[in-house]
Protein backbone atom coordinates (compact mmCIF):
# COMPACT_ATOMS: atom_id res chain seq x y z
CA UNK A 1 -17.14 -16.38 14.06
CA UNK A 2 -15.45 -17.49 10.58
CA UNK A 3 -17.60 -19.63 9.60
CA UNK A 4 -20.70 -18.26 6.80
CA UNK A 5 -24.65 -18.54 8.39
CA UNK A 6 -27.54 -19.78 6.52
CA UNK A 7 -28.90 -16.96 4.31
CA UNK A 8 -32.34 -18.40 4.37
CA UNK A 9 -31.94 -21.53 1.51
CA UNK A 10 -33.28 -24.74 2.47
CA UNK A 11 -30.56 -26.82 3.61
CA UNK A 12 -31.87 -28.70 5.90
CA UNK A 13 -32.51 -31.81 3.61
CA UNK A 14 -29.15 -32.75 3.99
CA UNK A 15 -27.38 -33.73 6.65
CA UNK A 16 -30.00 -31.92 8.88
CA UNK A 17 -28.24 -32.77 12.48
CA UNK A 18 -25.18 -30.69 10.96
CA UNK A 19 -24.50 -26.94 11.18
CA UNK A 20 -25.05 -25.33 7.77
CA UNK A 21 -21.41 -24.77 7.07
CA UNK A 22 -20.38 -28.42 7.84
CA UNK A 23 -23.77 -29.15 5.13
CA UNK A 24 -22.12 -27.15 2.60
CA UNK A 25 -18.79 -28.76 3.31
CA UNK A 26 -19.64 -32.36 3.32
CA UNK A 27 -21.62 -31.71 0.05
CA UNK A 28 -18.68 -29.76 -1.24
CA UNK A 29 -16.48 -32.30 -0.54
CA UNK A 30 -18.88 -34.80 -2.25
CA UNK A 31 -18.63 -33.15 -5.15
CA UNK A 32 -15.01 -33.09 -5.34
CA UNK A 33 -15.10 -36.69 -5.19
CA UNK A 34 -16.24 -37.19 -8.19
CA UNK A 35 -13.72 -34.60 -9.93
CA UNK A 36 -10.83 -36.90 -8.12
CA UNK A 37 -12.70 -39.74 -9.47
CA UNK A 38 -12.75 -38.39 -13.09
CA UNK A 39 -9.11 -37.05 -12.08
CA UNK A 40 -7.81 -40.77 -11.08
CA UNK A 41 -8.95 -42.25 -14.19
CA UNK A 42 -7.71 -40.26 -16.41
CA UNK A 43 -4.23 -40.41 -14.77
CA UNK A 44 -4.54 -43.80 -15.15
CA UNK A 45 -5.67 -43.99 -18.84
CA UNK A 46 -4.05 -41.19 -19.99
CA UNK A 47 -0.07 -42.84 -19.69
CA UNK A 48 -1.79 -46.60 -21.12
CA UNK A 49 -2.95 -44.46 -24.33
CA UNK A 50 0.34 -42.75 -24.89
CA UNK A 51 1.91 -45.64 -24.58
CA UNK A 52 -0.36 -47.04 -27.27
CA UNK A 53 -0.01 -44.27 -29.54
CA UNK A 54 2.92 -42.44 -29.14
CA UNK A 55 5.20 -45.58 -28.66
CA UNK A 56 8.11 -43.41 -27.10
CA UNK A 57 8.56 -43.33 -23.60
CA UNK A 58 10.56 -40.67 -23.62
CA UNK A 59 7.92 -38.63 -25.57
CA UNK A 60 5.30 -39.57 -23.09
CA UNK A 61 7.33 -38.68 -20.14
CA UNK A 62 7.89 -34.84 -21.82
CA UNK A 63 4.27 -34.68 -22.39
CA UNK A 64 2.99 -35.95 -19.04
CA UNK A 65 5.64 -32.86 -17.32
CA UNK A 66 3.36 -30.82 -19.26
CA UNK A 67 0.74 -30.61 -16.88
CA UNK A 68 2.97 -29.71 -14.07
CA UNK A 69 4.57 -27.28 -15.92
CA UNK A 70 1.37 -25.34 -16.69
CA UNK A 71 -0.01 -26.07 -13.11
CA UNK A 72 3.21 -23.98 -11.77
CA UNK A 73 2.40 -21.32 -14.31
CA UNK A 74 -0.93 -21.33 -13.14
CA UNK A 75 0.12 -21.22 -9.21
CA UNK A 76 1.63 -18.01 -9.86
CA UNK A 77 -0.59 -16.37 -12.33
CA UNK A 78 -3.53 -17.54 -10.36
CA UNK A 79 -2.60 -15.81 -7.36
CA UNK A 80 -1.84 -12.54 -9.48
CA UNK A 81 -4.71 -12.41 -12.02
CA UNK A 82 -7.55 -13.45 -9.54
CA UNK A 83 -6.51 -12.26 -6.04
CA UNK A 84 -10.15 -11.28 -5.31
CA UNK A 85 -12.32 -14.06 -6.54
CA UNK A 86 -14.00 -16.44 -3.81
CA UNK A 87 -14.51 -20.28 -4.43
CA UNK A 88 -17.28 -19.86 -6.37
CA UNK A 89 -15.37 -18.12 -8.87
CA UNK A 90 -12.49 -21.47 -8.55
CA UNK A 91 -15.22 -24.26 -8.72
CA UNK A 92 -17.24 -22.48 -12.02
CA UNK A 93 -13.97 -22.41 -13.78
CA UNK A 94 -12.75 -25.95 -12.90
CA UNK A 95 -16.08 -26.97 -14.18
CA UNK A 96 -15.37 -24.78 -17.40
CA UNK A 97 -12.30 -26.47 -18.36
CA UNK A 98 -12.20 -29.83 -17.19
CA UNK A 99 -13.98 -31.92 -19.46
CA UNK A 100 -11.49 -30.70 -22.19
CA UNK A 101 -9.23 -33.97 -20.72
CA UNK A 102 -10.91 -36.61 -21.52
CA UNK A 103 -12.66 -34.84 -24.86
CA UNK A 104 -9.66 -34.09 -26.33
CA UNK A 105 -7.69 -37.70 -26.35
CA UNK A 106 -11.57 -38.87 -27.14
CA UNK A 107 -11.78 -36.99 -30.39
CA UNK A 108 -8.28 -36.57 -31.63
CA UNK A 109 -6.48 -40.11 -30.79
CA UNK A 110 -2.96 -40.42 -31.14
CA UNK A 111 -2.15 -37.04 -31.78
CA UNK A 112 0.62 -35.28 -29.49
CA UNK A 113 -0.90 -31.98 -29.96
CA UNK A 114 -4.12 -33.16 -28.34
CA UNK A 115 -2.23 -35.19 -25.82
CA UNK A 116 -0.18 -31.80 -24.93
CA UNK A 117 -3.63 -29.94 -24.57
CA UNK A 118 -4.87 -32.35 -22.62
CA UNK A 119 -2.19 -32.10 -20.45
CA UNK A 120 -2.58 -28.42 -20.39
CA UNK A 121 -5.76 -28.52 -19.04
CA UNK A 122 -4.94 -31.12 -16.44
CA UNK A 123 -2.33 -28.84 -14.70
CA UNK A 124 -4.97 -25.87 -15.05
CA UNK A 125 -7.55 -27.61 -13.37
CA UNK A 126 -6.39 -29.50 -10.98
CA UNK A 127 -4.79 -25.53 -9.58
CA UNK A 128 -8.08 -24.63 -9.58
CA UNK A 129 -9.30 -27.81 -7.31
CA UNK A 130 -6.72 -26.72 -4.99
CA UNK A 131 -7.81 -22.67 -5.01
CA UNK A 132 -11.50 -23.27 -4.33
CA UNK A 133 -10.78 -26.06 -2.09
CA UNK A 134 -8.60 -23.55 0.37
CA UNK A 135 -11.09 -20.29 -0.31
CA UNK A 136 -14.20 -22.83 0.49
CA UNK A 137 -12.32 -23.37 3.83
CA UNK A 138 -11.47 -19.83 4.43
CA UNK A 139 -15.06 -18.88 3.63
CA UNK A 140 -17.19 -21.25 5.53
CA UNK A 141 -14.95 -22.77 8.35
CA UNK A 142 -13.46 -20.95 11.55
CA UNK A 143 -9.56 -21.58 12.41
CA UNK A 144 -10.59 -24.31 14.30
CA UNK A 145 -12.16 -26.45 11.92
CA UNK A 146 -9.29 -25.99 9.12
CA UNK A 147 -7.64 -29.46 9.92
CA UNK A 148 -11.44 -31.23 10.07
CA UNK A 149 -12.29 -29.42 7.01
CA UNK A 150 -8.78 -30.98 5.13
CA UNK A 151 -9.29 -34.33 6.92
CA UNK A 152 -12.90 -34.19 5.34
CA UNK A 153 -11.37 -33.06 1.48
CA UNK A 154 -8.23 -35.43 2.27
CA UNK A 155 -10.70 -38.81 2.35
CA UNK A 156 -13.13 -37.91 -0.33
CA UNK A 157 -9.88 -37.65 -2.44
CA UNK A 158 -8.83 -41.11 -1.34
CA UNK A 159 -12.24 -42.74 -1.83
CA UNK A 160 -11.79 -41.48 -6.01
CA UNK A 161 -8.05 -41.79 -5.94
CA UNK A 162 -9.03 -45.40 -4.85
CA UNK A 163 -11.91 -46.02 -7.01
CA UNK A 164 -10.27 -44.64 -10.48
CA UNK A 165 -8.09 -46.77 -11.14
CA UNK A 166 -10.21 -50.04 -10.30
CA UNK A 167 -12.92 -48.38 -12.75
CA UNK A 168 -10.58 -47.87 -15.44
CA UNK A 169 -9.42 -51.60 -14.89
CA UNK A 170 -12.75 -52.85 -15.83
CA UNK A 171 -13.81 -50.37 -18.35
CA UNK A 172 -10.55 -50.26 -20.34
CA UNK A 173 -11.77 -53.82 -21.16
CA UNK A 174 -14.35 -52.26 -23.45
CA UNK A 175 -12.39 -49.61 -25.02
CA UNK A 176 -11.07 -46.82 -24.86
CA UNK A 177 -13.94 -44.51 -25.75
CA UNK A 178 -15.94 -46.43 -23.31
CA UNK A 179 -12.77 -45.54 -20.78
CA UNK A 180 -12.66 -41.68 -21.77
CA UNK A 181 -16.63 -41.31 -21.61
CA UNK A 182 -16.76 -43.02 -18.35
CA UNK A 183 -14.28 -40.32 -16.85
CA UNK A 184 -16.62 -37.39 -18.36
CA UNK A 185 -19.57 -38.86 -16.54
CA UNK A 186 -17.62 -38.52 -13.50
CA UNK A 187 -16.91 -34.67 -14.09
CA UNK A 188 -20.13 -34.57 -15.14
CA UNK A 189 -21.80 -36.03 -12.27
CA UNK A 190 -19.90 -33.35 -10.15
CA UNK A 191 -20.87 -30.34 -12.05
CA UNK A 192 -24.35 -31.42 -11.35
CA UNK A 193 -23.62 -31.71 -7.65
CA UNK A 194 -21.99 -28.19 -7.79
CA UNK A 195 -24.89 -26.86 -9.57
CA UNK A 196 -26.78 -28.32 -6.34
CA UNK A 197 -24.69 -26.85 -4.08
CA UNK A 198 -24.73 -23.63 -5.81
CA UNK A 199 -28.95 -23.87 -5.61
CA UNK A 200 -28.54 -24.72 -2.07
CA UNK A 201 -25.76 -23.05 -0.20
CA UNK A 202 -26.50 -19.42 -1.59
CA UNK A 203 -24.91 -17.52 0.82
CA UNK A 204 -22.06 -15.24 0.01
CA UNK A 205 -18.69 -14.43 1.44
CA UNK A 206 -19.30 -12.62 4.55
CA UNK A 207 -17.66 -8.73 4.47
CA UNK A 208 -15.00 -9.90 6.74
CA UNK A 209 -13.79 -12.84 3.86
CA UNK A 210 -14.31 -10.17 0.92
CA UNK A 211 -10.93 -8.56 -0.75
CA UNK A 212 -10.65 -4.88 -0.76
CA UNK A 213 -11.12 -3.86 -4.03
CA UNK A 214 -7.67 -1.99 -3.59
CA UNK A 215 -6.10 -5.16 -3.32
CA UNK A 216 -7.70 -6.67 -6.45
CA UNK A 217 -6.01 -4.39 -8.79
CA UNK A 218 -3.04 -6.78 -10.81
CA UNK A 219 0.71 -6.73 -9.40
CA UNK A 220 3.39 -6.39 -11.62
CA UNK A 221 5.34 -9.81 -12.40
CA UNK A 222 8.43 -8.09 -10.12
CA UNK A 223 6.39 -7.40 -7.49
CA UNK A 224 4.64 -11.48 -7.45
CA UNK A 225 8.07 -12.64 -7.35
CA UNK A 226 9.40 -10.20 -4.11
CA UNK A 227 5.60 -11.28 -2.24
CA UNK A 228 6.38 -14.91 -3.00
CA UNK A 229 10.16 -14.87 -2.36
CA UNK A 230 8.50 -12.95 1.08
CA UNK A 231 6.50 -15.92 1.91
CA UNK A 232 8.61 -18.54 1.37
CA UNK A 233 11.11 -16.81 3.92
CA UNK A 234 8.39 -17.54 6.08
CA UNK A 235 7.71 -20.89 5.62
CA UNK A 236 10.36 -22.96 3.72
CA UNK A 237 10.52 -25.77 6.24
CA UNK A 238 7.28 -26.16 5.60
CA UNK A 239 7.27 -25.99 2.11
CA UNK A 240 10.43 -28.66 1.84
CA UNK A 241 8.94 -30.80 4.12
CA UNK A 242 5.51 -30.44 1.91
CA UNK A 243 7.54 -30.84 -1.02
CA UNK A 244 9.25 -34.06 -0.03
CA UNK A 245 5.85 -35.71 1.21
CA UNK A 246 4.79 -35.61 -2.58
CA UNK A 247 7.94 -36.15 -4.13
CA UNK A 248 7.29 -40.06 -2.14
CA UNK A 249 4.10 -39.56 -3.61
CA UNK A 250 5.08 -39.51 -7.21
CA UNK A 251 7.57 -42.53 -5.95
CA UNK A 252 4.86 -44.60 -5.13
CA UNK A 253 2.73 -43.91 -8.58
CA UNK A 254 5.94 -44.77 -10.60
CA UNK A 255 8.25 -47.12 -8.37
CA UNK A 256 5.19 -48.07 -6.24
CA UNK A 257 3.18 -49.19 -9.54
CA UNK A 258 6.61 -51.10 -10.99
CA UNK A 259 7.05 -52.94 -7.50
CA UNK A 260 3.30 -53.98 -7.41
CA UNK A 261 3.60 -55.89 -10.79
CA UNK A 262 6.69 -57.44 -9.58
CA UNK A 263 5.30 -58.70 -6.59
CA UNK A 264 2.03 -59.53 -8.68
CA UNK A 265 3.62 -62.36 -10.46
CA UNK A 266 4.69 -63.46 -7.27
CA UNK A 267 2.17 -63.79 -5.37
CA UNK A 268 -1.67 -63.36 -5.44
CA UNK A 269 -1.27 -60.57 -3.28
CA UNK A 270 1.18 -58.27 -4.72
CA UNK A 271 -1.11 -55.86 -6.25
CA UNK A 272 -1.64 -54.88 -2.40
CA UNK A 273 0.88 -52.64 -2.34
CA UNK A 274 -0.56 -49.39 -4.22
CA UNK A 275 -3.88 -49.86 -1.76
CA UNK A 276 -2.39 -50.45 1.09
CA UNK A 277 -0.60 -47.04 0.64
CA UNK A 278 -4.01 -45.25 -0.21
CA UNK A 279 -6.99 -46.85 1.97
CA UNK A 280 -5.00 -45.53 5.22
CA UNK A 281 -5.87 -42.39 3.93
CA UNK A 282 -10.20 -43.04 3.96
CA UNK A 283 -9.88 -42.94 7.52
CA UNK A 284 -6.85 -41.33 9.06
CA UNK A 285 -7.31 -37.77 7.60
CA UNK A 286 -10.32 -37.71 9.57
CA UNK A 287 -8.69 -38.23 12.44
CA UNK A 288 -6.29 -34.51 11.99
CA UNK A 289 -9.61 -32.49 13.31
CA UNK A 290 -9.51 -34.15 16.54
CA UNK A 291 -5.83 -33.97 16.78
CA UNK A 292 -5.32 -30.45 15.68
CA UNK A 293 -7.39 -28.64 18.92
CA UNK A 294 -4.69 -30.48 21.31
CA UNK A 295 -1.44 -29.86 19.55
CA UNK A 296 -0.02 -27.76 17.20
CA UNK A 297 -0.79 -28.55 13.58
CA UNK A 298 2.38 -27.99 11.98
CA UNK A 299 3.99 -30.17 14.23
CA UNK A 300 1.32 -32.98 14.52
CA UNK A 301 2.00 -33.20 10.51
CA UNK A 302 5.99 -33.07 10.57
CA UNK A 303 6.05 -35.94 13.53
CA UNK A 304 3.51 -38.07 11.57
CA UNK A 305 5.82 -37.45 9.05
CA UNK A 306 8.85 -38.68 10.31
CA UNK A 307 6.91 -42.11 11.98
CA UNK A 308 5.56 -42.82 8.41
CA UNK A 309 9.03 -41.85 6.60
CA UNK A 310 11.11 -44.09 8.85
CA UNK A 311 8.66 -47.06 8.92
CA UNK A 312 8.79 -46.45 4.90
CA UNK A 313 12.70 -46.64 4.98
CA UNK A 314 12.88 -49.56 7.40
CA UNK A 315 10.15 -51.60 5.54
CA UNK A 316 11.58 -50.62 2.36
CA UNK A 317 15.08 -51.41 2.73
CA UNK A 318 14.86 -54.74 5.13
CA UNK A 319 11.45 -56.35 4.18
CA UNK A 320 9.93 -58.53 1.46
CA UNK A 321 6.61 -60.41 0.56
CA UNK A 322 3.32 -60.20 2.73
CA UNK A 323 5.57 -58.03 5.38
CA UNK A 324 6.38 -55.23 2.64
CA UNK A 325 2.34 -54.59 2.24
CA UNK A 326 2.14 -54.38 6.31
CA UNK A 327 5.20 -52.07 6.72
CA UNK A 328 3.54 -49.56 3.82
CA UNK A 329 -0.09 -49.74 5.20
CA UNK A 330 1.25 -48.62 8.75
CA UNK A 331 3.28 -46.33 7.25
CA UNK A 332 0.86 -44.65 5.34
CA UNK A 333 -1.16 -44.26 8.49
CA UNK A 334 1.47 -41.68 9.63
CA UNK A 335 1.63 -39.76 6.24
CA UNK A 336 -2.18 -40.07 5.49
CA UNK A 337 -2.28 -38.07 8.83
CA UNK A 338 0.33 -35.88 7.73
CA UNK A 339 -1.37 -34.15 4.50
CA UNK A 340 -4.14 -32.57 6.20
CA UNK A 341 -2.59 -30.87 9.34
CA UNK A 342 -0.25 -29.38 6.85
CA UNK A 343 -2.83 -28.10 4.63
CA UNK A 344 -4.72 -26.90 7.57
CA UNK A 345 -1.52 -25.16 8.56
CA UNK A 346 -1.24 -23.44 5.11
CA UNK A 347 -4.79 -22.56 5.83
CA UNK A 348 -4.20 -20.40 9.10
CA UNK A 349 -1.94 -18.95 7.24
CA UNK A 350 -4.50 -17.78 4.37
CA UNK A 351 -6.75 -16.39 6.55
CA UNK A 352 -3.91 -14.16 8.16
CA UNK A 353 -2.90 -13.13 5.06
CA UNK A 354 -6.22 -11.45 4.23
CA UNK A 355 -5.94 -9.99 1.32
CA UNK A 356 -3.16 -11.37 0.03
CA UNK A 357 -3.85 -14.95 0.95
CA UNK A 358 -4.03 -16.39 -2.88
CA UNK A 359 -0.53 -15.34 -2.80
CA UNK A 360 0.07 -18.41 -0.27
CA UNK A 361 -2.15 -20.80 -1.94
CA UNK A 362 -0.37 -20.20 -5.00
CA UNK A 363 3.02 -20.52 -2.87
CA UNK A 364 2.07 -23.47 -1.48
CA UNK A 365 0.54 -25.24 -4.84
CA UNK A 366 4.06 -24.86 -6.50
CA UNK A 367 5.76 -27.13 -4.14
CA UNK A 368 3.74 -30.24 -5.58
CA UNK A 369 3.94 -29.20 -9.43
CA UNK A 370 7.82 -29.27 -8.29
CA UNK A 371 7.67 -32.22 -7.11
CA UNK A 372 5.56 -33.37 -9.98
CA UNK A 373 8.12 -32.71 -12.57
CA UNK A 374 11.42 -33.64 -11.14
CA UNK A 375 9.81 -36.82 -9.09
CA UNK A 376 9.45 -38.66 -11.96
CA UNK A 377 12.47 -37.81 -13.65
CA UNK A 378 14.30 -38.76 -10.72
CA UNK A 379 12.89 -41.93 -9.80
CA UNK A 380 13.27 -43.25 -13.39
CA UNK A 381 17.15 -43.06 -12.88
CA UNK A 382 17.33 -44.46 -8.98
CA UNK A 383 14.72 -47.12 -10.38
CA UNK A 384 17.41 -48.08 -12.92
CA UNK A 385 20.03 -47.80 -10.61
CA UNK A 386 18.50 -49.30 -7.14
CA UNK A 387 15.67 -50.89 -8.36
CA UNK A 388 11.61 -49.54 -7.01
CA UNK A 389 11.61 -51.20 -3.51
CA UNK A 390 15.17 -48.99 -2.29
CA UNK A 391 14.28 -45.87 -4.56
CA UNK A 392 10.90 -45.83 -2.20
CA UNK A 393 12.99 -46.20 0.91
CA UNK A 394 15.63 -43.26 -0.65
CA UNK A 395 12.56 -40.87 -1.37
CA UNK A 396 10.69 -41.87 2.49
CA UNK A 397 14.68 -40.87 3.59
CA UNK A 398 14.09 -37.30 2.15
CA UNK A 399 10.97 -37.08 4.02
CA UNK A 400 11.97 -38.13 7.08
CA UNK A 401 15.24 -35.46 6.83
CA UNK A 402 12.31 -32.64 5.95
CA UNK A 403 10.35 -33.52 8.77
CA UNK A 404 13.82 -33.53 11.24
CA UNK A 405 14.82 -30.31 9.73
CA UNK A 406 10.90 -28.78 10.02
CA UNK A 407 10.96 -29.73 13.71
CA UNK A 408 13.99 -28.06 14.61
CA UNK A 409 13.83 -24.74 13.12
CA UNK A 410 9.94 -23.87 12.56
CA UNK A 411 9.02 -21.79 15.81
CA UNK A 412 5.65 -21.94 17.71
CA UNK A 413 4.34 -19.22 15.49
CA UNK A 414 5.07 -17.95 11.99
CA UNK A 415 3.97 -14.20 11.80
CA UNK A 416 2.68 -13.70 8.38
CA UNK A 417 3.72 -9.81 6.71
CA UNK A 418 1.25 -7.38 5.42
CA UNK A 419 4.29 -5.07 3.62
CA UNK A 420 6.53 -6.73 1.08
CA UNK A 421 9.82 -4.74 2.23
């Protein structure tokens, strides 16, 4: 069995009808919702104060690529510098570094330097959400439980991605201090919860989950490259297809956000748009546990895909009004279900990997820093070209070609290496 056993802590206080590791991974998750939370608003305060301050959009735009930048950097140093470090190690770090966000556009306002730092330290962190989320997963839940354990992270992220920007809406009101200090309490609140959890939940990784120390000694930068280049043989239909889910994603926090205030000075209901894309998500990704011990994972993901991608495209291209905000909220059923059966399948693929499985985290956490840096770039010019409603329907058009290309060519089983020939 995968999963870890109770070492003897007192657990039992919460969720008592549980089994200890879904305890530790409903508090875990908890937890992380308030690190989305804090993560939310500050994505939605930090473009509104560069904006303010900076007064160049195209300034802004080179700073905000910033954090994907690093977060690539990070993907592949990450995965070379700490190959042997659980999610302990991930989740003391993120705690570490994360408050430097909102502190440093708090204490230096207006500055670029500060705003590049802070972006620094966004694409750091949010890498190291992403590395303890998939080593909590590897160390406390069996095979089976990897899509319930990703439906489980998958709607805690909604419920802050949801939250944030609501919060920010009212607090902004009072300043932006008041808006920056309100994000640090949310870190904060989740470092307490993690120092909870880490009172709690004191078991370690059991032998089976710990790296050889042979294996924690550092490759050389040639050597990263071959084992990634390796891996992505394996799994670049997944990876594209992974890629293009977020690259809608970015669509829909850039095009989405422009098309919302269009429609907002419509109608009443205009502002719809942005929540009917991300409440789908509270409930759906709960759903990819029950799914993923019928079919396979991989595929579940790429066919949920390809429903939400052409229900995006039709709605997005055909409809207007009241019938736009229905067509996106039953598309976004079909993607929400998407994300976590194609984290989960990433996941099987960690645990094969052993040893060497930070190498596919890191692997797979490039595809959305990617996606991150040219999504943007790219919607600006179909935006100005097509206009947000069609530039949603081109990017849900890329998906649903990933997802037709994944299906056709990914076999039954990928067979991970354990030589980098």
């Amino acid at each position: 069995m995968n999963s870890l056993r109770s070492s003897g802590s007192d657990d039992s206080l919460f969720f008592p009808t549980l089994s200890y590791s879904k305890r530790a991974l409903f508090l875990f998750a908890f937890m992380m919702a308030f690190v989305f939370l804090g993560d939310a608003s500050m994505s939605y305060l930090a473009p509104v104060l560069m904006t303010e301050h900076l007064q160049s959009a195209w300034l802004m735009g080179l700073v905000l690529s910033t954090s994907s930048m690093v977060g690539f950097c990070c993907d592949f140093l990450f995965a070379q510098w700490f190959a042997g470090k659980s999610y302990r190690f991930f989740a003391k770090f993120l705690f570490m570094v994360v408050l430097g966000f909102p502190l440093s556009m708090l204490f230096f306002p207006g500055h670029v330097v500060a705003y590049v730092f802070g972006m620094g330290v966004w694409g750091v962190y949010y890498e190291l959400i992403r590395f303890s989320q998939y080593n909590f997963i590897h160390a406390f839940l069996s095979v089976k439980e990897h899509a319930t354990g990703w439906g489980v992270f998958e709607t805690f992220r909604a419920l802050g991605v949801t939250v944030g920007p609501f919060l920010m809406g009212l607090v902004l009101d009072s300043g932006e201090k008041y808006a920056l200090g309100t994000a640090g309490l949310c870190f904060g609140i989740g470092a307490v919860i993690w120092l909870l959890f880490s009172v709690i939940f004191k078991a370690k990784d059991t032998p089976a989950k710990v790296i050889p120390k042979a294996h924690r000694k550092k490759s050389k930068l040639w050597l990263e490259l071959k084992i990634w280049l390796v891996l992505f043989k394996k799994v670049w239909p997944l990876y594209i297809f992974l890629f293009a889910l977020v690259m809608l994603d970015t669509g829909f926090w850039t095009a989405g956000a422009l098309l919302s205030e269009s429609l907002g000075k419509q109608h009443a209901w205009g502002h719809l748009i942005l929540p009917a894309y991300v409440v789908p998500s509270l409930v759906m990704a709960l759903v990819a546990g029950r799914l993923a011990g019928r079919w396979s994972k991989k595929r579940i993901s790429m066919l949920a895909g390809l429903l939400g991608a052409i229900c995006m495209a039709v709605t997005c291209f055909l409809l207007s009004g009241w019938q736009l905000i229905i067509g996106v909220f039953i598309s976004a059923i079909f993607i929400s279900l998407s994300y976590p059966e194609l984290y989960a399948t990433f996941e099987d693929y960690i645990s094969r990997l052993g040893a060497h499985g930070q190498k596919m985290i890191g692997l797979e956490s490039s595809a959305p820093n990617v996606a991150y840096v040219i999504g943007p770039i790219l919607a600006g010019a179909t935006i100005t070209e097509f206009g947000p409603q069609k530039t949603l329907a081109f990017l849900a058009c890329g998906v649903g070609l990933a997802a037709v290309l994944g299906l056709a060519v990914v076999p039954r089983k990928i067979k991970m290496p354990h030589e980098w020939k």
